[in-house]
N, C-alpha and C. Protein backbone atom coordinates (compact mmCIF):
# COMPACT_ATOMS: atom_id res chain seq x y z
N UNK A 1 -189.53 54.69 -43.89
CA UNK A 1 -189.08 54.02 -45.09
C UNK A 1 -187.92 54.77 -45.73
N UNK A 2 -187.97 56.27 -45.69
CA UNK A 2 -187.00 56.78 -46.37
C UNK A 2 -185.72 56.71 -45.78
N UNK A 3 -185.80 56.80 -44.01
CA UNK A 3 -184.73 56.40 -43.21
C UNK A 3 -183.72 54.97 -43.79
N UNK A 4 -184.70 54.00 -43.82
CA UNK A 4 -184.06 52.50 -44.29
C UNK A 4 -183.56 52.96 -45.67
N UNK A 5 -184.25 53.62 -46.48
CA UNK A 5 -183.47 53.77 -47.74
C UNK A 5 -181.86 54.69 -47.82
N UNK A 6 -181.98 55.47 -47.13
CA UNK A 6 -180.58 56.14 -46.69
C UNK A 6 -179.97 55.74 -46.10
N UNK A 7 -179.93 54.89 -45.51
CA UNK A 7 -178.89 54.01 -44.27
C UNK A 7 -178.49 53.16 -45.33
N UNK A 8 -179.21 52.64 -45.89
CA UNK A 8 -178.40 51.33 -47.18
C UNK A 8 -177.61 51.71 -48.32
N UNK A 9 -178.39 53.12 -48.74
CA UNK A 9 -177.53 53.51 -49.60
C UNK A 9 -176.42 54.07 -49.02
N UNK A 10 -176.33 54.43 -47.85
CA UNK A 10 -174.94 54.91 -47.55
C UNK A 10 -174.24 54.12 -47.28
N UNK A 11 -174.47 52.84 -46.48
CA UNK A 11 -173.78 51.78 -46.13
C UNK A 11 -173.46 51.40 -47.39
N UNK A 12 -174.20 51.33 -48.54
CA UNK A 12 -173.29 50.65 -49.66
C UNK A 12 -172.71 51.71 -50.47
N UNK A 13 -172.54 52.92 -50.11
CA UNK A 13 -171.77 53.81 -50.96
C UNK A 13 -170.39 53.62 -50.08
N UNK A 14 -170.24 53.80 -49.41
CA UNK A 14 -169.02 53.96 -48.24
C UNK A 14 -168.85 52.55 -48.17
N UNK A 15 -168.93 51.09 -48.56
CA UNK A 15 -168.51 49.66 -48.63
C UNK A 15 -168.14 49.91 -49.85
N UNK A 16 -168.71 50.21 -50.97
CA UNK A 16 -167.74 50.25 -52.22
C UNK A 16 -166.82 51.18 -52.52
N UNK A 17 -166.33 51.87 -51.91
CA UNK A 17 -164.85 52.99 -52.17
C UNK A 17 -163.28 52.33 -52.03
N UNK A 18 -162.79 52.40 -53.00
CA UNK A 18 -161.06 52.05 -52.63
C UNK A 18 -160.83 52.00 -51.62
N UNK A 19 -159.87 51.13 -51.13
CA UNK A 19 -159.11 51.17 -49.95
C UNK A 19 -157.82 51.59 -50.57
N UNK A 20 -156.87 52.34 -49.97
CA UNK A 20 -155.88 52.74 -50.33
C UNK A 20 -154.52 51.85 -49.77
N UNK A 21 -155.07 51.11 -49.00
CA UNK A 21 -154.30 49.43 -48.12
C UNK A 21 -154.37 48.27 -49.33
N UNK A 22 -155.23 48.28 -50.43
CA UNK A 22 -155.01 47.54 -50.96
C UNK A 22 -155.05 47.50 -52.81
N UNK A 23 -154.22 48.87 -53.01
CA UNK A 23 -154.00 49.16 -53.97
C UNK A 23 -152.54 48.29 -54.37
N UNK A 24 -152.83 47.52 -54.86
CA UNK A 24 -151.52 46.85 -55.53
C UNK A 24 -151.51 46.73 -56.90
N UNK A 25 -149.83 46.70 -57.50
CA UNK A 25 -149.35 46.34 -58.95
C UNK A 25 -149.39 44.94 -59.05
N UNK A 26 -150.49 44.13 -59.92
CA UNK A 26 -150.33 42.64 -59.68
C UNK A 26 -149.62 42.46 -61.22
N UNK A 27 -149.22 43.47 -62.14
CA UNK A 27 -148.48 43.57 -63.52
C UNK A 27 -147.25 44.00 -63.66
N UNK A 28 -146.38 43.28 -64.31
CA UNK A 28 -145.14 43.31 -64.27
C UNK A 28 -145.10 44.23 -65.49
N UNK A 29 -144.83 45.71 -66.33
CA UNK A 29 -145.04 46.38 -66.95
C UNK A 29 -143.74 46.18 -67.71
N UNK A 30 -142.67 45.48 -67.39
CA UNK A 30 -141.52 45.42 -68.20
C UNK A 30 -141.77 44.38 -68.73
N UNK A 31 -142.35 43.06 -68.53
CA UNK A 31 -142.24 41.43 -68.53
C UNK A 31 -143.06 41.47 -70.07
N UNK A 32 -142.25 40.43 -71.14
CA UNK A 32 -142.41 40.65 -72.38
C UNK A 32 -143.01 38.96 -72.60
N UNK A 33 -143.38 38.32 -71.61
CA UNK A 33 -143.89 37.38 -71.88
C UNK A 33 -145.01 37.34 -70.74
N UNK A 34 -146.36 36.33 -70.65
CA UNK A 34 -147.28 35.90 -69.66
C UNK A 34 -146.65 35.83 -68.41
N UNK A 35 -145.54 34.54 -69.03
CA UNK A 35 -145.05 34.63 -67.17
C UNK A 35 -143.98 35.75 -67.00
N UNK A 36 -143.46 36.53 -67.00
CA UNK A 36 -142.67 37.25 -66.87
C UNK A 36 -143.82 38.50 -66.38
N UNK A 37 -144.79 38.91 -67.26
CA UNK A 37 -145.93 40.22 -66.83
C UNK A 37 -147.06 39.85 -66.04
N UNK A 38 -147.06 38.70 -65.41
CA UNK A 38 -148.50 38.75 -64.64
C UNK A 38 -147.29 37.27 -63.86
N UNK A 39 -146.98 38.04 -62.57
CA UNK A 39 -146.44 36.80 -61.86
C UNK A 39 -147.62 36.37 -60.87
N UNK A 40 -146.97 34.78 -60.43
CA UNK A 40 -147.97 33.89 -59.55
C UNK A 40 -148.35 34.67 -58.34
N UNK A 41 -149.37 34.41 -57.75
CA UNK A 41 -149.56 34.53 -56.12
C UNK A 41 -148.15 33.74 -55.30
N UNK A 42 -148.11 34.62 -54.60
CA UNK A 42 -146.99 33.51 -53.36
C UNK A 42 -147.78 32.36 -53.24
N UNK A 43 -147.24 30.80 -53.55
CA UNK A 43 -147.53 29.66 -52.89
C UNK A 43 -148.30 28.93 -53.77
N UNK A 44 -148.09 29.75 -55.16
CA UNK A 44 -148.50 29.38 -56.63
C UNK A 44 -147.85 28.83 -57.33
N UNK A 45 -148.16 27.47 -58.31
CA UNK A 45 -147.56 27.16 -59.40
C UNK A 45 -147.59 27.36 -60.38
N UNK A 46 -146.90 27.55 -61.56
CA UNK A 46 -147.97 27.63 -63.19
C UNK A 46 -148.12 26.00 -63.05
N UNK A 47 -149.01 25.71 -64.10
CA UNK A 47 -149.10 24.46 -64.96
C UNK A 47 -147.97 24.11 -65.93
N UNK A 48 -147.54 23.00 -65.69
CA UNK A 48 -146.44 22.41 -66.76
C UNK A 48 -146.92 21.40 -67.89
N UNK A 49 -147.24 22.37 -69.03
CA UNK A 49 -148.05 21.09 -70.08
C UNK A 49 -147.12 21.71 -71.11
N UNK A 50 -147.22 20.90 -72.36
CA UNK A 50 -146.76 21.86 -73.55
C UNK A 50 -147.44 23.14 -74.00
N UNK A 51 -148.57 23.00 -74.07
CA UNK A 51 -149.75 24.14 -74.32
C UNK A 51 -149.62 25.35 -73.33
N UNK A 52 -149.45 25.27 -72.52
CA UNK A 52 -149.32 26.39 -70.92
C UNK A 52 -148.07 26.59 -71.25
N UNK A 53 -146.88 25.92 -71.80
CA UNK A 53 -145.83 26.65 -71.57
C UNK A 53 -145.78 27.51 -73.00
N UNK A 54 -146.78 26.83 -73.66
CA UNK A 54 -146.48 28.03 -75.43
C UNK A 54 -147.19 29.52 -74.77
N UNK A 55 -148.37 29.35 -74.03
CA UNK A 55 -149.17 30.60 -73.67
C UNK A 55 -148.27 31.12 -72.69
N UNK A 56 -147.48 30.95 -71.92
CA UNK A 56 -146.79 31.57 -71.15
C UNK A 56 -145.40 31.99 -71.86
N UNK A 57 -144.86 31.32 -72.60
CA UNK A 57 -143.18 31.93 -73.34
C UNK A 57 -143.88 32.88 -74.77
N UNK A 58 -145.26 32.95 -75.03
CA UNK A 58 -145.70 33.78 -76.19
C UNK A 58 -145.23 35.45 -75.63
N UNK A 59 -144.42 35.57 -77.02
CA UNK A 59 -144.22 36.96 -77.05
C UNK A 59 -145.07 38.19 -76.58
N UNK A 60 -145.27 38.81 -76.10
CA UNK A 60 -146.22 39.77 -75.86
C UNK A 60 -146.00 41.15 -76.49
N UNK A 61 -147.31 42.29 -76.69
CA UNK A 61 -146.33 43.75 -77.27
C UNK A 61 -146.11 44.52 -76.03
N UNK A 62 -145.38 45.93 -76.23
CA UNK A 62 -144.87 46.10 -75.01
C UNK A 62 -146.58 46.80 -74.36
N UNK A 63 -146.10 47.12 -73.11
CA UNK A 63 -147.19 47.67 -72.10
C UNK A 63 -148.10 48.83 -72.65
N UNK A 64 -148.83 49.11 -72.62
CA UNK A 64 -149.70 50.46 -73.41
C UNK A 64 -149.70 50.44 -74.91
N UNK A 65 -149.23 49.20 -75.68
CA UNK A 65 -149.94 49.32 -77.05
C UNK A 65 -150.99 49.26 -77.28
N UNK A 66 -151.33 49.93 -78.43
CA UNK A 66 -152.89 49.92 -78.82
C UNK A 66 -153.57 48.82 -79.28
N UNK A 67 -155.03 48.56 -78.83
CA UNK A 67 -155.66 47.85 -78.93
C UNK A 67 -156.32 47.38 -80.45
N UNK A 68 -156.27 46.80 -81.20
CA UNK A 68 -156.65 46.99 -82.40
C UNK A 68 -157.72 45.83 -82.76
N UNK A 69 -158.92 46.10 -83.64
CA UNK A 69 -159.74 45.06 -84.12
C UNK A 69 -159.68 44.31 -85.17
N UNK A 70 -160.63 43.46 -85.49
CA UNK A 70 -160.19 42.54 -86.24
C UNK A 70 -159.86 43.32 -87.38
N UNK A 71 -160.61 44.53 -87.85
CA UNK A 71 -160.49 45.01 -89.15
C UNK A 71 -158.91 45.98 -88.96
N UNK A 72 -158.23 45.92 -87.83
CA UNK A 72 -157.03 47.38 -87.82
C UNK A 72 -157.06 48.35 -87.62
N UNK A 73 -158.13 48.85 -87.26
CA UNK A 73 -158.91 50.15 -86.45
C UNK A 73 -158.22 49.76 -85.27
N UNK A 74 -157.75 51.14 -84.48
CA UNK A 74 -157.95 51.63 -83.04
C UNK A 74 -159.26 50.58 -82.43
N UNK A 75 -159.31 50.25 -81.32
CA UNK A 75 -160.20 50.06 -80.23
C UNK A 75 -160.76 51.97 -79.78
C-alpha cells in the first residue's frame, strides 16, 4: 500500500512542475488598452458590438499599479 502511495505521489509531483517549453508572455506590458495588453490567440477574433468595443478601447493604468479597494487601501 505504501508502494501505491509513493508512485502517485510522485507521478503527480513530477506532472505538476513547469515546463520551461511553455513559459509564455500572453501580456502586452506596454498596451494601455484591453486590446492592445492582452492580444487574441492566432486565428482569433474580438467581438464587434458597441459594448466589447467600450471594454476593449477602456483606458487602462499602466502595468504594476497598485491594487486598491473599495475603501483606497493598498490590496
Amino acid at each position: 500500500m505504501k508502494k501505491i502511495v509513493l508512485l502517485l505521489l510522485s507521478v503527480l509531483l513530477t506532472a505538476c512542475t513547469p515546463s520551461s517549453t511553455t513559459n509564455k508572455n500572453f501580456i502586452n506590458i506596454k498596451g494601455t488598452t484591453l486590446e492592445t495588453r492582452v492580444p487574441t490567440p492566432k486565428g482569433y477574433i474580438r467581438e464587434q458590438s458597441d459594448f466589447a468595443h467600450f471594454l476593449q478601447t477602456y483606458p487602462l493604468k499602466e502595468n504594476g499599479s497598485p491594487i486598491l479597494l473599495y475603501n483606497g487601501k493598498k490590496k
